[in-house]
PDB file of N, CA and C in Angstrom:
ATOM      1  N   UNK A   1     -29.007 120.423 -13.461  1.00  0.00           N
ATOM      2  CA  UNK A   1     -28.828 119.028 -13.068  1.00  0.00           C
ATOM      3  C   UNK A   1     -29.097 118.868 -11.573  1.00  0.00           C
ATOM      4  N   UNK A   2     -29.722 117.902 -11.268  1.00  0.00           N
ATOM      5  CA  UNK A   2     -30.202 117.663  -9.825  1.00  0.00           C
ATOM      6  C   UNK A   2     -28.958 116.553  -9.253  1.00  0.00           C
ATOM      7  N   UNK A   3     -28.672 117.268  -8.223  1.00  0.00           N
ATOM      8  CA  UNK A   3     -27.312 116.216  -7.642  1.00  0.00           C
ATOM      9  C   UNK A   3     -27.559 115.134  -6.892  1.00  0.00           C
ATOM     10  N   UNK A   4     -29.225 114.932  -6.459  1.00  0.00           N
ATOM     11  CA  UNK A   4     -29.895 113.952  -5.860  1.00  0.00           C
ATOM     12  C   UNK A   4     -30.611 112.653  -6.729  1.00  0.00           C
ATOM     13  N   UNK A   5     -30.426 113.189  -8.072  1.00  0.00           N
ATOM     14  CA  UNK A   5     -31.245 112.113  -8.948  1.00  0.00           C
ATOM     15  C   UNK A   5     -30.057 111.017  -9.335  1.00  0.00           C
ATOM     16  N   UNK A   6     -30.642 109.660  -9.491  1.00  0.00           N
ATOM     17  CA  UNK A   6     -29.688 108.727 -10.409  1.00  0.00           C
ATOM     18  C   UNK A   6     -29.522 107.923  -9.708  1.00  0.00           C
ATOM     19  N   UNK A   7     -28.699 106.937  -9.693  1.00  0.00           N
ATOM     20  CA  UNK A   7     -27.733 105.999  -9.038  1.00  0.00           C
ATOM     21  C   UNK A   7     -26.517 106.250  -9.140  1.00  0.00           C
ATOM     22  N   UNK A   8     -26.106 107.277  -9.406  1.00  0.00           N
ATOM     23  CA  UNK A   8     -24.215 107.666  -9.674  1.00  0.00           C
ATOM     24  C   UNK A   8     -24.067 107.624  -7.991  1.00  0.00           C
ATOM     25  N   UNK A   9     -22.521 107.624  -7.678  1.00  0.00           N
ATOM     26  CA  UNK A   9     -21.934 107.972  -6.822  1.00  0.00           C
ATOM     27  C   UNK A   9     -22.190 109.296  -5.824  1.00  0.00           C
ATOM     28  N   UNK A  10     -22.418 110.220  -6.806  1.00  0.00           N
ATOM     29  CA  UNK A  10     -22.510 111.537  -6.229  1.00  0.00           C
ATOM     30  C   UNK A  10     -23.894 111.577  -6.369  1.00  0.00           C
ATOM     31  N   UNK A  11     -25.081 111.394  -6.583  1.00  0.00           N
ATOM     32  CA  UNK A  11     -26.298 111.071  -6.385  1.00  0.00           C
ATOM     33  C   UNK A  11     -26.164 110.428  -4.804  1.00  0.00           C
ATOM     34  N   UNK A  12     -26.307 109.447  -4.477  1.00  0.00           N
ATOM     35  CA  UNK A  12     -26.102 108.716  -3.064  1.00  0.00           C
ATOM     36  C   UNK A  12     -25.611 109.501  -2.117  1.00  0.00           C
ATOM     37  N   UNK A  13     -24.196 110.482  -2.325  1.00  0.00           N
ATOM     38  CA  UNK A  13     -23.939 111.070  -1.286  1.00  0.00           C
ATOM     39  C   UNK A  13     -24.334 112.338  -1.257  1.00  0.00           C
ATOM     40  N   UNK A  14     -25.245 113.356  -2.531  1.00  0.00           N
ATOM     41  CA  UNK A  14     -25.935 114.087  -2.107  1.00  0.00           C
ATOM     42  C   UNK A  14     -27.387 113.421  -0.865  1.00  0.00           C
ATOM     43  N   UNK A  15     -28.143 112.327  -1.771  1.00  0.00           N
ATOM     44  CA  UNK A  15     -29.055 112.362  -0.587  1.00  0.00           C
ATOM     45  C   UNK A  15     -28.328 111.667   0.456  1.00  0.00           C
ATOM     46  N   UNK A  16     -27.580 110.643   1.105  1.00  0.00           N
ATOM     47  CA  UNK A  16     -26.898 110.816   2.564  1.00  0.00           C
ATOM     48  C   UNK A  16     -26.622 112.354   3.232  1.00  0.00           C
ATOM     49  N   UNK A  17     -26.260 113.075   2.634  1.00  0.00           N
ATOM     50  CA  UNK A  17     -25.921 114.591   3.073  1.00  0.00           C
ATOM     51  C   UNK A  17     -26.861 115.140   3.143  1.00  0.00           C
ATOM     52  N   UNK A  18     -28.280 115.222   2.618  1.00  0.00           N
ATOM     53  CA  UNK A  18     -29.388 115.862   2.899  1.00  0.00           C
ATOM     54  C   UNK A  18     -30.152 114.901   3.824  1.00  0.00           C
ATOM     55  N   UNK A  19     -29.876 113.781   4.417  1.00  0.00           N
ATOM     56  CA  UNK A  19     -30.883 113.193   5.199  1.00  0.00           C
ATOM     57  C   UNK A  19     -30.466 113.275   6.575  1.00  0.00           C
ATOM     58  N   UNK A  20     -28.857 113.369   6.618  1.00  0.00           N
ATOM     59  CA  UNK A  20     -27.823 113.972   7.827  1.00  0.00           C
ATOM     60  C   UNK A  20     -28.403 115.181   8.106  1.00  0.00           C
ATOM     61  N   UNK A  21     -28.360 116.108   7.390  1.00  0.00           N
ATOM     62  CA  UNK A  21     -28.302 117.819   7.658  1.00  0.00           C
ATOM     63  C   UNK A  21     -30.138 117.364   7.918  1.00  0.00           C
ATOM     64  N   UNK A  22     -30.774 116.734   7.273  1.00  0.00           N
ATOM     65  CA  UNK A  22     -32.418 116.565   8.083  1.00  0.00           C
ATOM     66  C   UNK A  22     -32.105 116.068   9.563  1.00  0.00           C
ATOM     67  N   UNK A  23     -31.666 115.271   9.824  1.00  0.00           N
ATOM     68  CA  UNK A  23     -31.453 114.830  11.160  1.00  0.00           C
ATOM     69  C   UNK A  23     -31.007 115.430  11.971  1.00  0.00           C
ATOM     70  N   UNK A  24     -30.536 116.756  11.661  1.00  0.00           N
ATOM     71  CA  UNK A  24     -30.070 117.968  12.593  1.00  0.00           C
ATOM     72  C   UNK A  24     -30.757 119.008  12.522  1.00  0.00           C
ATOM     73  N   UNK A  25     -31.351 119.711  11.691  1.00  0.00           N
ATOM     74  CA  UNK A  25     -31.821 120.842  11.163  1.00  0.00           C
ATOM     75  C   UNK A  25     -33.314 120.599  10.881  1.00  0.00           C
ATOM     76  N   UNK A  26     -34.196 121.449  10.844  1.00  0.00           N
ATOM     77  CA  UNK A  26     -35.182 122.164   9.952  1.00  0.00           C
ATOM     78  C   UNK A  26     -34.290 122.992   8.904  1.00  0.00           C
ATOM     79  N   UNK A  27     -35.025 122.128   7.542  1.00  0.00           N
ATOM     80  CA  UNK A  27     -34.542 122.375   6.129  1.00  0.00           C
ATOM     81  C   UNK A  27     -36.053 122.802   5.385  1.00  0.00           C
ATOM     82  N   UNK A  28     -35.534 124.158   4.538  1.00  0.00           N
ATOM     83  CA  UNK A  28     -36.743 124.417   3.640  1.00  0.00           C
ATOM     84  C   UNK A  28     -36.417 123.123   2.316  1.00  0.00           C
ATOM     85  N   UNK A  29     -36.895 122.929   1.942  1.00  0.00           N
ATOM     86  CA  UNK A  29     -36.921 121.647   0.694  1.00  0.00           C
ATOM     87  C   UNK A  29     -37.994 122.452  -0.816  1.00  0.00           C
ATOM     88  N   UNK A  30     -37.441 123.020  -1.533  1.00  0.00           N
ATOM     89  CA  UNK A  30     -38.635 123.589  -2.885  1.00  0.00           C
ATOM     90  C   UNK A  30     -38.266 121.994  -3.630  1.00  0.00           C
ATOM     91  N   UNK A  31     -39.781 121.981  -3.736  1.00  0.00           N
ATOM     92  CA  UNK A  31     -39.740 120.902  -5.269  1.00  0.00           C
ATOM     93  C   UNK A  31     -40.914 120.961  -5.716  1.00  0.00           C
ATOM     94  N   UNK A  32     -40.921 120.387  -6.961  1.00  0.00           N
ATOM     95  CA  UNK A  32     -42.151 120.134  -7.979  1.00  0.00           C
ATOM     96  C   UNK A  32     -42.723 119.242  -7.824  1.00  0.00           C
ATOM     97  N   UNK A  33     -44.162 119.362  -7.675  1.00  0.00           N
ATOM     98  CA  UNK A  33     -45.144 118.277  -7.200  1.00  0.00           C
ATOM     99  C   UNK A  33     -45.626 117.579  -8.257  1.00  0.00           C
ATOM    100  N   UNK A  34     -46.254 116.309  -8.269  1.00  0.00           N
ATOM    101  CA  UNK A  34     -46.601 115.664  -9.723  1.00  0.00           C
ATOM    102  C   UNK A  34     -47.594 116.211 -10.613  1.00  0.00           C
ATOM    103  N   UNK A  35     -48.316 117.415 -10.014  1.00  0.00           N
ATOM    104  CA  UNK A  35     -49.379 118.363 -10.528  1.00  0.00           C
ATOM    105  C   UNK A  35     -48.564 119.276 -10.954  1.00  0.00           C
ATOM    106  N   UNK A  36     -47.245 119.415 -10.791  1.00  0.00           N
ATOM    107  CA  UNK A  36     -46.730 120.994 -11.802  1.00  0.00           C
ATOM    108  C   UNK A  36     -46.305 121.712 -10.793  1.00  0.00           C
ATOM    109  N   UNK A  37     -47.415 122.231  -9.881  1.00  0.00           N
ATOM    110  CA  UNK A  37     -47.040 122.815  -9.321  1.00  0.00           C
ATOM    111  C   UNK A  37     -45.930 122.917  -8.017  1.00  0.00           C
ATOM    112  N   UNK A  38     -45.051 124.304  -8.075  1.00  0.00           N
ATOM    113  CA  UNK A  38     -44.136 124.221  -7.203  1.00  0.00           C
ATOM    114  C   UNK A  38     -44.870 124.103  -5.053  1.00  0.00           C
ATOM    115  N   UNK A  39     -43.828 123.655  -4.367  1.00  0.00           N
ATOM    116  CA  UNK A  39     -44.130 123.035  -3.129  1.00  0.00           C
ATOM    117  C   UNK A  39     -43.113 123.760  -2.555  1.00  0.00           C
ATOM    118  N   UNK A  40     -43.378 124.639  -1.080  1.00  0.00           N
ATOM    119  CA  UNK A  40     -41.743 124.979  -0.310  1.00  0.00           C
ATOM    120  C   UNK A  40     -41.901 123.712   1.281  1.00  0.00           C
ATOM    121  N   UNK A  41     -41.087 123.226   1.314  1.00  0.00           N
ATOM    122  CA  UNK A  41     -41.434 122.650   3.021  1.00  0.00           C
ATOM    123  C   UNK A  41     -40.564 122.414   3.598  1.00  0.00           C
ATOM    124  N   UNK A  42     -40.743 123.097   4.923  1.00  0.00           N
ATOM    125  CA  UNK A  42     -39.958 123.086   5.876  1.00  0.00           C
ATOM    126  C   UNK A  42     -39.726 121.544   7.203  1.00  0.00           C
ATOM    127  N   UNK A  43     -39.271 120.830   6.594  1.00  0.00           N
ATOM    128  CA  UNK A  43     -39.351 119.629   7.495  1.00  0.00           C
ATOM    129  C   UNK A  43     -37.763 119.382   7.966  1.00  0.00           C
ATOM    130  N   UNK A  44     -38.205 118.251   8.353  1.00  0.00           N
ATOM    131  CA  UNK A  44     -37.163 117.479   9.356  1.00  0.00           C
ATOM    132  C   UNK A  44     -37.373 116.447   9.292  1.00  0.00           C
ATOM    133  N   UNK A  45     -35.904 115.820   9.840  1.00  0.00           N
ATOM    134  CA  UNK A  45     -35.921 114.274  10.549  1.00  0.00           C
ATOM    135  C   UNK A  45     -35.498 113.998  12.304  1.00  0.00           C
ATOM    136  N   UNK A  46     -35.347 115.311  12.969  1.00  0.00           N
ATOM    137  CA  UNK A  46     -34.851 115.338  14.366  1.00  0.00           C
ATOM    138  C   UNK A  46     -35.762 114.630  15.290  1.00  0.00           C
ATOM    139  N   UNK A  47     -34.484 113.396  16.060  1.00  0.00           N
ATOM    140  CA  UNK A  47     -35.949 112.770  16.448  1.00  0.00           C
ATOM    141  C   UNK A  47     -36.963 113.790  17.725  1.00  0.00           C
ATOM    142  N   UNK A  48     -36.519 114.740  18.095  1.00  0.00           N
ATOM    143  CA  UNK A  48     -36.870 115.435  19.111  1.00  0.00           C
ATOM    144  C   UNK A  48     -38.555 115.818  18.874  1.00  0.00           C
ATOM    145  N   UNK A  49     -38.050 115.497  17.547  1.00  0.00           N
ATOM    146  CA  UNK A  49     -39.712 116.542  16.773  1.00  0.00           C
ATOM    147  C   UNK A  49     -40.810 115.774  15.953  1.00  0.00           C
ATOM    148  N   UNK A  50     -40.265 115.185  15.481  1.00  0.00           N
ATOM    149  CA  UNK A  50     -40.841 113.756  15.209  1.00  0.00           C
ATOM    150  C   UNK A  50     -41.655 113.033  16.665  1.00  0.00           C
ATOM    151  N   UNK A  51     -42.689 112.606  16.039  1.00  0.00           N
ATOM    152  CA  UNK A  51     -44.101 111.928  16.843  1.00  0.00           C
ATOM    153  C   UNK A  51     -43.607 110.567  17.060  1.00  0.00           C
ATOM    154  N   UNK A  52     -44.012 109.816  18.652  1.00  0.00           N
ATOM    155  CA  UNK A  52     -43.542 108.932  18.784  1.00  0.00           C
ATOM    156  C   UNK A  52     -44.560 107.641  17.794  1.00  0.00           C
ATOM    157  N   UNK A  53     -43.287 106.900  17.362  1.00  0.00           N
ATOM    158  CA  UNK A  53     -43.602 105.717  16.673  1.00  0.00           C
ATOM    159  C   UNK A  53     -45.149 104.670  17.453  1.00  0.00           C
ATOM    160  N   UNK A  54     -46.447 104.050  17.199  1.00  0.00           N
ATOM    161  CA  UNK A  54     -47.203 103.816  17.506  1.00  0.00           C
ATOM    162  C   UNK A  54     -46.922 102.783  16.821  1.00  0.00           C
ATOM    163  N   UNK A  55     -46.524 102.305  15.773  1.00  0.00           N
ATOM    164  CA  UNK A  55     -46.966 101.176  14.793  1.00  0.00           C
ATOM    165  C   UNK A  55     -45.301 100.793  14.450  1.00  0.00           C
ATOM    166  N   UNK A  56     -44.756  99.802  14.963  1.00  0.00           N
ATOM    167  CA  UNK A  56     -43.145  99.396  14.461  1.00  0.00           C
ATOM    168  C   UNK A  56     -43.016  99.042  13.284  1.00  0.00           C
ATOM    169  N   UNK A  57     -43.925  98.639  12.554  1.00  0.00           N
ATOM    170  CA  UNK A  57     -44.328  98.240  11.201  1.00  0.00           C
ATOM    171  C   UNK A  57     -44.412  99.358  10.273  1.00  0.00           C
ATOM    172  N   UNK A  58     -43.412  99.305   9.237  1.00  0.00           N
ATOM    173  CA  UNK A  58     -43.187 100.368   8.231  1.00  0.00           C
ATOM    174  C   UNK A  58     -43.158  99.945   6.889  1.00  0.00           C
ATOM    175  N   UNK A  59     -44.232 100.797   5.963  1.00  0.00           N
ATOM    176  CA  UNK A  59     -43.880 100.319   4.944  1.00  0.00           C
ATOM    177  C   UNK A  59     -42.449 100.576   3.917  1.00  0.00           C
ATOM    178  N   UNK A  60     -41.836  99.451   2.811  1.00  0.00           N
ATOM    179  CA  UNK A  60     -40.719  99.702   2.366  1.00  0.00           C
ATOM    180  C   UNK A  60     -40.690 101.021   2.250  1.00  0.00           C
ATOM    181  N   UNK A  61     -39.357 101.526   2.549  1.00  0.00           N
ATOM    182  CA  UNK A  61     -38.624 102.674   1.860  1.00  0.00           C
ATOM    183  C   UNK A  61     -38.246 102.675   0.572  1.00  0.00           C
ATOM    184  N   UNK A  62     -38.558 104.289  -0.352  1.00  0.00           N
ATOM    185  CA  UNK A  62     -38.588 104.131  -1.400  1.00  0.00           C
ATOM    186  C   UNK A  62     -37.447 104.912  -1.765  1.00  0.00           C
ATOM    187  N   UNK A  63     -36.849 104.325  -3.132  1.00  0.00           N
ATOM    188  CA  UNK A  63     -35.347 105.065  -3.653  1.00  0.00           C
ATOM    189  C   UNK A  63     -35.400 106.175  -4.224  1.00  0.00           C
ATOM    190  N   UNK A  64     -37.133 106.698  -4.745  1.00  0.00           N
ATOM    191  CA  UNK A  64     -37.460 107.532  -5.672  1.00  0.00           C
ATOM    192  C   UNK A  64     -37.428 108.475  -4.586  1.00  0.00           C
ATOM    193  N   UNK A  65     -37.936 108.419  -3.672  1.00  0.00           N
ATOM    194  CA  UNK A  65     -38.864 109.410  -2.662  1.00  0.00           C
ATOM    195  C   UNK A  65     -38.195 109.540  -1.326  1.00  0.00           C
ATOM    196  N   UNK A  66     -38.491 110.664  -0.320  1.00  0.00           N
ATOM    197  CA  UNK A  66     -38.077 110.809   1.407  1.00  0.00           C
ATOM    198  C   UNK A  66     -39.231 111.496   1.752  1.00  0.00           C
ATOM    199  N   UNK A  67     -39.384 110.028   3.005  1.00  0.00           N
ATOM    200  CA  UNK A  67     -40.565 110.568   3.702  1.00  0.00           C
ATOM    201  C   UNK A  67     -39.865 111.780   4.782  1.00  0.00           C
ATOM    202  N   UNK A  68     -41.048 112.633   4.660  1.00  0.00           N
ATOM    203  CA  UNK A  68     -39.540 113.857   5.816  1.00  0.00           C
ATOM    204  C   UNK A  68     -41.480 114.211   6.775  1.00  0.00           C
ATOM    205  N   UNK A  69     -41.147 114.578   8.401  1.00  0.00           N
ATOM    206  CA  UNK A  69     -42.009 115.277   9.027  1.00  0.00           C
ATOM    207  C   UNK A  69     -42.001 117.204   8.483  1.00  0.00           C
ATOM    208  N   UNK A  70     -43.397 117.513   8.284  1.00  0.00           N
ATOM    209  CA  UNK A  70     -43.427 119.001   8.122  1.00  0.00           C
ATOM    210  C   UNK A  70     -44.036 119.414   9.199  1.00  0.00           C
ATOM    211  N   UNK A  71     -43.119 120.195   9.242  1.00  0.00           N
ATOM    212  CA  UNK A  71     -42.968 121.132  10.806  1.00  0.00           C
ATOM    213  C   UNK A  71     -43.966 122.081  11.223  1.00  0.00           C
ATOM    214  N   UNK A  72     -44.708 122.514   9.617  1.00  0.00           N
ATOM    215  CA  UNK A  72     -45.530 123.551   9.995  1.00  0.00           C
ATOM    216  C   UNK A  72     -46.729 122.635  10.135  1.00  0.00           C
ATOM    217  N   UNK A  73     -47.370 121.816   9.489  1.00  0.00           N
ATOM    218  CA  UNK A  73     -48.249 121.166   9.382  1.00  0.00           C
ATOM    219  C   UNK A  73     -48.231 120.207  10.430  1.00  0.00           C
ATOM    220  N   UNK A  74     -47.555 119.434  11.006  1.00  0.00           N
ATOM    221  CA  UNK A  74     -47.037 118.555  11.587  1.00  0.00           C
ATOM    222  C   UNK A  74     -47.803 117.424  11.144  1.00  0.00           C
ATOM    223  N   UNK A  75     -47.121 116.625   9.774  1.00  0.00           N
ATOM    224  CA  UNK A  75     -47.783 115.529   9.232  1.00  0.00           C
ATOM    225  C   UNK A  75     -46.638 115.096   8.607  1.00  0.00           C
ATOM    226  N   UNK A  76     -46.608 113.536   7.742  1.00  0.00           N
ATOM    227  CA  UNK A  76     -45.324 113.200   7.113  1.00  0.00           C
ATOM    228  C   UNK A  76     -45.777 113.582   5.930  1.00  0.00           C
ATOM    229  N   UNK A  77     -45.238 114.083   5.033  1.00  0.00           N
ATOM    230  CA  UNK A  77     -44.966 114.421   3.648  1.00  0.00           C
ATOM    231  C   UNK A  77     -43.909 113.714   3.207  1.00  0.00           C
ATOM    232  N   UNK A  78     -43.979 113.912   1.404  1.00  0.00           N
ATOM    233  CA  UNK A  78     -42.655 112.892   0.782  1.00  0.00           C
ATOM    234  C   UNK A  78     -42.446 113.876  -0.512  1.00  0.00           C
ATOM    235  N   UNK A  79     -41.558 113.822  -0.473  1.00  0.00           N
ATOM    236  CA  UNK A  79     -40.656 114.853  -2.503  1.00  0.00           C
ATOM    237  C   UNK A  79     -39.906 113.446  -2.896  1.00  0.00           C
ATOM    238  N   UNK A  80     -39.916 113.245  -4.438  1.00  0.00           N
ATOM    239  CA  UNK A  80     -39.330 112.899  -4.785  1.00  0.00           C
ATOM    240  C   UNK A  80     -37.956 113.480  -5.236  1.00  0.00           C
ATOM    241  N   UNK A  81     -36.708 112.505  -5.216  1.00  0.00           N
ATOM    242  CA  UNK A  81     -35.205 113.361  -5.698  1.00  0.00           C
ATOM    243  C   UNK A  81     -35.325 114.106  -6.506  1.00  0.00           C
ATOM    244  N   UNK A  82     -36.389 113.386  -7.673  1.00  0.00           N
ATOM    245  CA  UNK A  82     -35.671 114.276  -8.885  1.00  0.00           C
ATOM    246  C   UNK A  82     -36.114 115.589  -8.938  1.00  0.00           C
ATOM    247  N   UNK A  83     -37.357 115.830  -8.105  1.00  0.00           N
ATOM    248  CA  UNK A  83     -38.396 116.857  -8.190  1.00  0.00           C
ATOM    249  C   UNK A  83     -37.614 118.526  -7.301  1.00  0.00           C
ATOM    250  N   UNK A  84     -36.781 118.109  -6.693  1.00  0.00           N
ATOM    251  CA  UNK A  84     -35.572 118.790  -5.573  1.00  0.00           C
ATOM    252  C   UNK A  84     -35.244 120.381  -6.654  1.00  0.00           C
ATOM    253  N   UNK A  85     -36.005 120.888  -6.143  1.00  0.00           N
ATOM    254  CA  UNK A  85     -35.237 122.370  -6.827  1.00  0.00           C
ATOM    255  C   UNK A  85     -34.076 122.874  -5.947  1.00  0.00           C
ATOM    256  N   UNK A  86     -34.660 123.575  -5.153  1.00  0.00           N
ATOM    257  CA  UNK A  86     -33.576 124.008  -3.678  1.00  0.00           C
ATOM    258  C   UNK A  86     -33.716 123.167  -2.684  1.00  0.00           C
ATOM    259  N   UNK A  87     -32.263 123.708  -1.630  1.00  0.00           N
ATOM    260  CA  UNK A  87     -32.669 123.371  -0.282  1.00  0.00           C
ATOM    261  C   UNK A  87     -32.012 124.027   0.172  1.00  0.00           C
ATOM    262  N   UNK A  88     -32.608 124.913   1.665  1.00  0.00           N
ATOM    263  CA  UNK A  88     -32.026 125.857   2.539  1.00  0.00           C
ATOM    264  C   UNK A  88     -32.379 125.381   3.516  1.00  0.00           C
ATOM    265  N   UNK A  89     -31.206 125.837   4.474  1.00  0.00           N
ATOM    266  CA  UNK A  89     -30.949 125.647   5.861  1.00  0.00           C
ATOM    267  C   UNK A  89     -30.151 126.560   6.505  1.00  0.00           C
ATOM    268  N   UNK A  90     -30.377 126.871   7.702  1.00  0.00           N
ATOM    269  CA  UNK A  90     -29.618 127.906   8.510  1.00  0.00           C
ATOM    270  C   UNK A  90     -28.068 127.068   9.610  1.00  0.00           C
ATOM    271  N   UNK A  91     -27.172 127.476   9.522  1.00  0.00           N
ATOM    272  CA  UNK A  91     -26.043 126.786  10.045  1.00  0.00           C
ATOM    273  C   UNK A  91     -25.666 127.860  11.630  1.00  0.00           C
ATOM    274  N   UNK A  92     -25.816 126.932  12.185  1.00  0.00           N
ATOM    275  CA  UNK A  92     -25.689 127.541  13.972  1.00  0.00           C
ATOM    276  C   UNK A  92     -26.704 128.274  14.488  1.00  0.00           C
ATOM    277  N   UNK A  93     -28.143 128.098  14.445  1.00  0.00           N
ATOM    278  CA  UNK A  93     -29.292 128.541  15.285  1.00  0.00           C
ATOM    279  C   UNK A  93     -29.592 127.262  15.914  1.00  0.00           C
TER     280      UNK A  93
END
């Protein structure tokens, strides 16, 4: 069971808790891509690392999906919740 999928209660505050711990951390993120195949990525939401905004104009945010920056690539990428296998992160580096 994926603790990020749904509209339940505990759905919502898994992803609040993974978009927090993005806003602090580089997080590995595994999920399944709409081709099958598995995806590992190491992104973020820190604004330190993140590219400055050029365009204030954003399109809607989606409930299915998180746009996250990848760190290695340095581009925005998006996983959907339900697709969420793991997620690792290192606590105090």
């Amino acid at each position: 069971m994926n603790v990020f999928t749904g509209d339940t209660k505990d759905a919502k505050k898994g992803r609040k808790w993974l978009k927090n711990v993005l806003e602090t951390d580089v997080v590995e993120v595994t999920f399944t891509k709409k081709d099958g195949s598995e995806r590992i990525l190491k992104c973020t939401l820190k604004e330190d690392v993140l590219p400055e905004v050029q365009n204030k104009e954003t399109k809607e945010k989606s409930q299915e999906a998180l746009a996250v920056w990848d760190v290695e690539s340095e581009g925005w990428r998006s996983f959907r919740w339900d697709s969420i296998k793991s997620v690792k992160f290192t606590i105090g580096e």
